[in-house]
C-alpha atoms as a PDB file:
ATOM      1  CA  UNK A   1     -15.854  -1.268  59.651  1.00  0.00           C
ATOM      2  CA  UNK A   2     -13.618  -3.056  57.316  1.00  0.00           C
ATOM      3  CA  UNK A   3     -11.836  -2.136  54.998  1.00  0.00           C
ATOM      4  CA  UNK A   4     -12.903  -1.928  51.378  1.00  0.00           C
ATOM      5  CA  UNK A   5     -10.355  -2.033  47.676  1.00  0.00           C
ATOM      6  CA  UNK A   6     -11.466   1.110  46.065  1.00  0.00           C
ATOM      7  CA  UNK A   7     -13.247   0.185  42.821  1.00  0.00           C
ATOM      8  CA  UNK A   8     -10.479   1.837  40.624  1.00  0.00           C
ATOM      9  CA  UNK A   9      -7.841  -0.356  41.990  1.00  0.00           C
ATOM     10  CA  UNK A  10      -8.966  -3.271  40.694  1.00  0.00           C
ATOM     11  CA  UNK A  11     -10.185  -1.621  37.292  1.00  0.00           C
ATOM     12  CA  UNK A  12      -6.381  -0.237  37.369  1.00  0.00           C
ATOM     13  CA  UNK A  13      -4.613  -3.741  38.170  1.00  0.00           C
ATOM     14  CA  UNK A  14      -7.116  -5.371  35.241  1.00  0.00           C
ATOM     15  CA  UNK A  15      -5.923  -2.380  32.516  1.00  0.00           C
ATOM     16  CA  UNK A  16      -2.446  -2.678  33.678  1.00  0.00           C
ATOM     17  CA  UNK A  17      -2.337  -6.226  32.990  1.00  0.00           C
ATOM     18  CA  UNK A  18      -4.145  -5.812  29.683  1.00  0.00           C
ATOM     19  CA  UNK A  19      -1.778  -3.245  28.468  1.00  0.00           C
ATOM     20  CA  UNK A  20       1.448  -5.125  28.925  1.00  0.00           C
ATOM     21  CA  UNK A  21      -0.057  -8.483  27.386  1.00  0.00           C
ATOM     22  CA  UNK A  22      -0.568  -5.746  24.534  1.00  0.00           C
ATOM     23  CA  UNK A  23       2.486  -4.547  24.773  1.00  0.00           C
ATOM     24  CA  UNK A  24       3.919  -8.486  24.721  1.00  0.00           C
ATOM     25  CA  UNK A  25       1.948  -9.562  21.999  1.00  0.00           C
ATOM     26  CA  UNK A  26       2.752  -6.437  19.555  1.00  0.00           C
ATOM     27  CA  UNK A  27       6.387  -6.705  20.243  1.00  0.00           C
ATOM     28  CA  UNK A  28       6.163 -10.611  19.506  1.00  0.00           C
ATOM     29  CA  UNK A  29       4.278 -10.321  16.356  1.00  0.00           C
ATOM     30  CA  UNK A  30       6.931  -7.373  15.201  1.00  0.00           C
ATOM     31  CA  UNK A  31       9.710  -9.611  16.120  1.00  0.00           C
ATOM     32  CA  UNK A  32       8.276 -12.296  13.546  1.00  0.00           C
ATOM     33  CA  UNK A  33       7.714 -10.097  10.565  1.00  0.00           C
ATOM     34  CA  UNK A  34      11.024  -8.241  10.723  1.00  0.00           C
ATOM     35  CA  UNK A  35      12.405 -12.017  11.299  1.00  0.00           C
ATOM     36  CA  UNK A  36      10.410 -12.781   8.060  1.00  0.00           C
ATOM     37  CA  UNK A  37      11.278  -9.763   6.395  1.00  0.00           C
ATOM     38  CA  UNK A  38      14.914 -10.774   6.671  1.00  0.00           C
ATOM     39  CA  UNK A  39      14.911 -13.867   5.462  1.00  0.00           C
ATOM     40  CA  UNK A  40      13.112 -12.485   2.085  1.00  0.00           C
ATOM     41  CA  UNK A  41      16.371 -12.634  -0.853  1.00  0.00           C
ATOM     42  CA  UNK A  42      15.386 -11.417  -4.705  1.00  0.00           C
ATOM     43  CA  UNK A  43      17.731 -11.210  -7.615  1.00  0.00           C
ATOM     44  CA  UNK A  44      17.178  -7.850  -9.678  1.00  0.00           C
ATOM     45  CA  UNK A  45      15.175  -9.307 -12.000  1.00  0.00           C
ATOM     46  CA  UNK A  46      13.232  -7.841 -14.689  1.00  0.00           C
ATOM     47  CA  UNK A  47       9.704  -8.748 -16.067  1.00  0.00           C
ATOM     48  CA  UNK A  48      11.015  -9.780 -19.051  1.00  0.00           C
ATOM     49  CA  UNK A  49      13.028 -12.434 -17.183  1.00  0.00           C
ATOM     50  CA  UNK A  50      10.061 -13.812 -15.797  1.00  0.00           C
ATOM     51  CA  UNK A  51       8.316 -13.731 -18.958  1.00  0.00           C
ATOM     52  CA  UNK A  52      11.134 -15.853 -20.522  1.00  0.00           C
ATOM     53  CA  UNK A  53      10.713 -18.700 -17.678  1.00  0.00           C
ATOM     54  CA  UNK A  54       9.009 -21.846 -18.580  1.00  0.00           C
ATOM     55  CA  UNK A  55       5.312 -22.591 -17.569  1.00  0.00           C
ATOM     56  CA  UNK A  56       5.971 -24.902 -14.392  1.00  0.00           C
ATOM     57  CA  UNK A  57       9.646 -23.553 -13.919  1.00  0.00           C
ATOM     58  CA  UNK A  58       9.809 -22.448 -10.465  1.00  0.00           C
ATOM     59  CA  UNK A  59      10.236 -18.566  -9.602  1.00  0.00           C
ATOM     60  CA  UNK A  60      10.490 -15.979  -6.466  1.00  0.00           C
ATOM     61  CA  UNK A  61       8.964 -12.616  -7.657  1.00  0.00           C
ATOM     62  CA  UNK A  62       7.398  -9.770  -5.235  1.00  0.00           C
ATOM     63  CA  UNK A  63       4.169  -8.869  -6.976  1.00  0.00           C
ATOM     64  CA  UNK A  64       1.346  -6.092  -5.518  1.00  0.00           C
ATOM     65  CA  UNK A  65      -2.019  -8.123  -5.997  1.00  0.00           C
ATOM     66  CA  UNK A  66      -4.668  -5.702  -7.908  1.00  0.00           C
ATOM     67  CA  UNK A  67      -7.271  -7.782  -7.993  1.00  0.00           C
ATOM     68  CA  UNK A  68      -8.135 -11.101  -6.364  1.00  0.00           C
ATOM     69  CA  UNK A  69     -11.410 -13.059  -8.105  1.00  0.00           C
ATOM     70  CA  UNK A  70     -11.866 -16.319  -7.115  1.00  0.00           C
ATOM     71  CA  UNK A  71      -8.787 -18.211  -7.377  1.00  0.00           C
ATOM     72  CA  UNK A  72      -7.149 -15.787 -10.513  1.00  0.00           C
ATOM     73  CA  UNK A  73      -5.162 -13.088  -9.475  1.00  0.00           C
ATOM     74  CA  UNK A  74      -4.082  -9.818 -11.306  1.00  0.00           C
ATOM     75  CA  UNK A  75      -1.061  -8.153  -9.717  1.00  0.00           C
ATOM     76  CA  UNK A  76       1.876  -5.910 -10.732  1.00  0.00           C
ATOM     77  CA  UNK A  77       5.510  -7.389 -10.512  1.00  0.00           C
ATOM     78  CA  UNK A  78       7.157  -4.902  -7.935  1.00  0.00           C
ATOM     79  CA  UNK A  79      10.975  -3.613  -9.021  1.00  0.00           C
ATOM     80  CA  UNK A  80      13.774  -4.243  -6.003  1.00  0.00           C
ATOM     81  CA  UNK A  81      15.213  -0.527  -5.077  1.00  0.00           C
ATOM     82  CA  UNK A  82      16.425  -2.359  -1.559  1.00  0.00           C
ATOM     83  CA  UNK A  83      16.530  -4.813   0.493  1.00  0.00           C
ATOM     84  CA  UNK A  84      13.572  -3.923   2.060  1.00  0.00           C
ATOM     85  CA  UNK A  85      11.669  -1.718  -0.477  1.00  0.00           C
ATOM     86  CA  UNK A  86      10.061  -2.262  -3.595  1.00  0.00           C
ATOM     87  CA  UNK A  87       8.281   0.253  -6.278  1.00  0.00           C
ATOM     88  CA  UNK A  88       6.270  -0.312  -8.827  1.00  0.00           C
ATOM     89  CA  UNK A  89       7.874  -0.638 -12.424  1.00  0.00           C
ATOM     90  CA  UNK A  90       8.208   2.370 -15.165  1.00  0.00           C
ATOM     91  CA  UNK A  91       5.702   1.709 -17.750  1.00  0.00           C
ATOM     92  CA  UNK A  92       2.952  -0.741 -18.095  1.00  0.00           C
ATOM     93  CA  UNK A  93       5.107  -4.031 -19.489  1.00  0.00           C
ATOM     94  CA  UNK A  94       4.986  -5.711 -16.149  1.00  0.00           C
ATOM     95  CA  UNK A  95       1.005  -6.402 -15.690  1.00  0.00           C
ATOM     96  CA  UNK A  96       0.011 -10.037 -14.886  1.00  0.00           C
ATOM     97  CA  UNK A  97      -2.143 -11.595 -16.007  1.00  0.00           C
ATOM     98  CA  UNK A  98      -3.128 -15.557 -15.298  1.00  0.00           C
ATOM     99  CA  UNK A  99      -5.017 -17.059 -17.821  1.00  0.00           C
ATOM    100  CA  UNK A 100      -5.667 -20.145 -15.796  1.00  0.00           C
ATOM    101  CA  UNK A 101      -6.329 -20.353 -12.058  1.00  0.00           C
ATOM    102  CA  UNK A 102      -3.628 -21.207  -9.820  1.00  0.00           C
ATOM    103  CA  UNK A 103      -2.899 -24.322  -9.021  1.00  0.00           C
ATOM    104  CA  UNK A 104      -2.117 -24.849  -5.263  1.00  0.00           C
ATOM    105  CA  UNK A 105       1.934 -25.767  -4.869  1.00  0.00           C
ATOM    106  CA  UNK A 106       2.379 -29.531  -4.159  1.00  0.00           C
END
C-alpha cells in the first residue's frame, strides 16, 4: 500500500498559510495608518478662524462628514483635545455648510 497525506494536513498547511498572509497584511495596513496618523499636524483652531479665511485661501481642518450628497458635503468641524483625538465642538456654531459643490484641488 502506499502511503496517503491525511486530508487535514493539507487543509491545515492551506489555513496556516492563509492566516499568516492575514496576519502580514493586517499588520502592514496598521503600520500605514499609524504612519499616516503621525504625520497629521493641526493648530488649535477655532471655527471662527476658519470662518474668517478667504474663499480660495488654503486651510487644514479635521471635519466629521454628516452627510455626503452628490458632490456637497455637510460635516461638523472636529475640536483638537490631542494629538490623536478629536471631539466634537460645544454648541452648534461650527456646522458646515457648502453652498457650492466642491471643486476638485488642482
Amino acid at each position: 500500500m502506499q502511503d496517503r497525506k491525511a486530508p487535514s494536513d493539507s487543509s491545515v498547511s492551506k489555513w496556516t498559510i492563509f492566516l499568516l498572509v492575514l496576519a502580514f497584511v493586517t499588520v502592514w495596513a496598521v503600520r500605514g495608518v499609524l504612519e499616516r496618523a503621525g504625520r497629521m499636524q493641526t493648530a488649535n483652531t477655532s471655527a471662527s478662524v476658519f470662518a474668517r479665511t478667504a474663499p480660495g485661501s488654503p486651510a487644514n481642518a479635521v471635519i466629521r462628514l454628516d452627510q455626503v450628497v452628490g458632490v456637497y458635503l455637510k460635516g461638523t468641524l472636529l475640536e483638537r483635545e490631542s494629538d490623536t483625538a478629536y471631539r466634537l465642538p460645544i454648541g452648534s456654531g461650527s456646522r458646515l455648510l457648502p453652498s457650492s459643490p466642491l471643486r476638485q484641488p488642482s
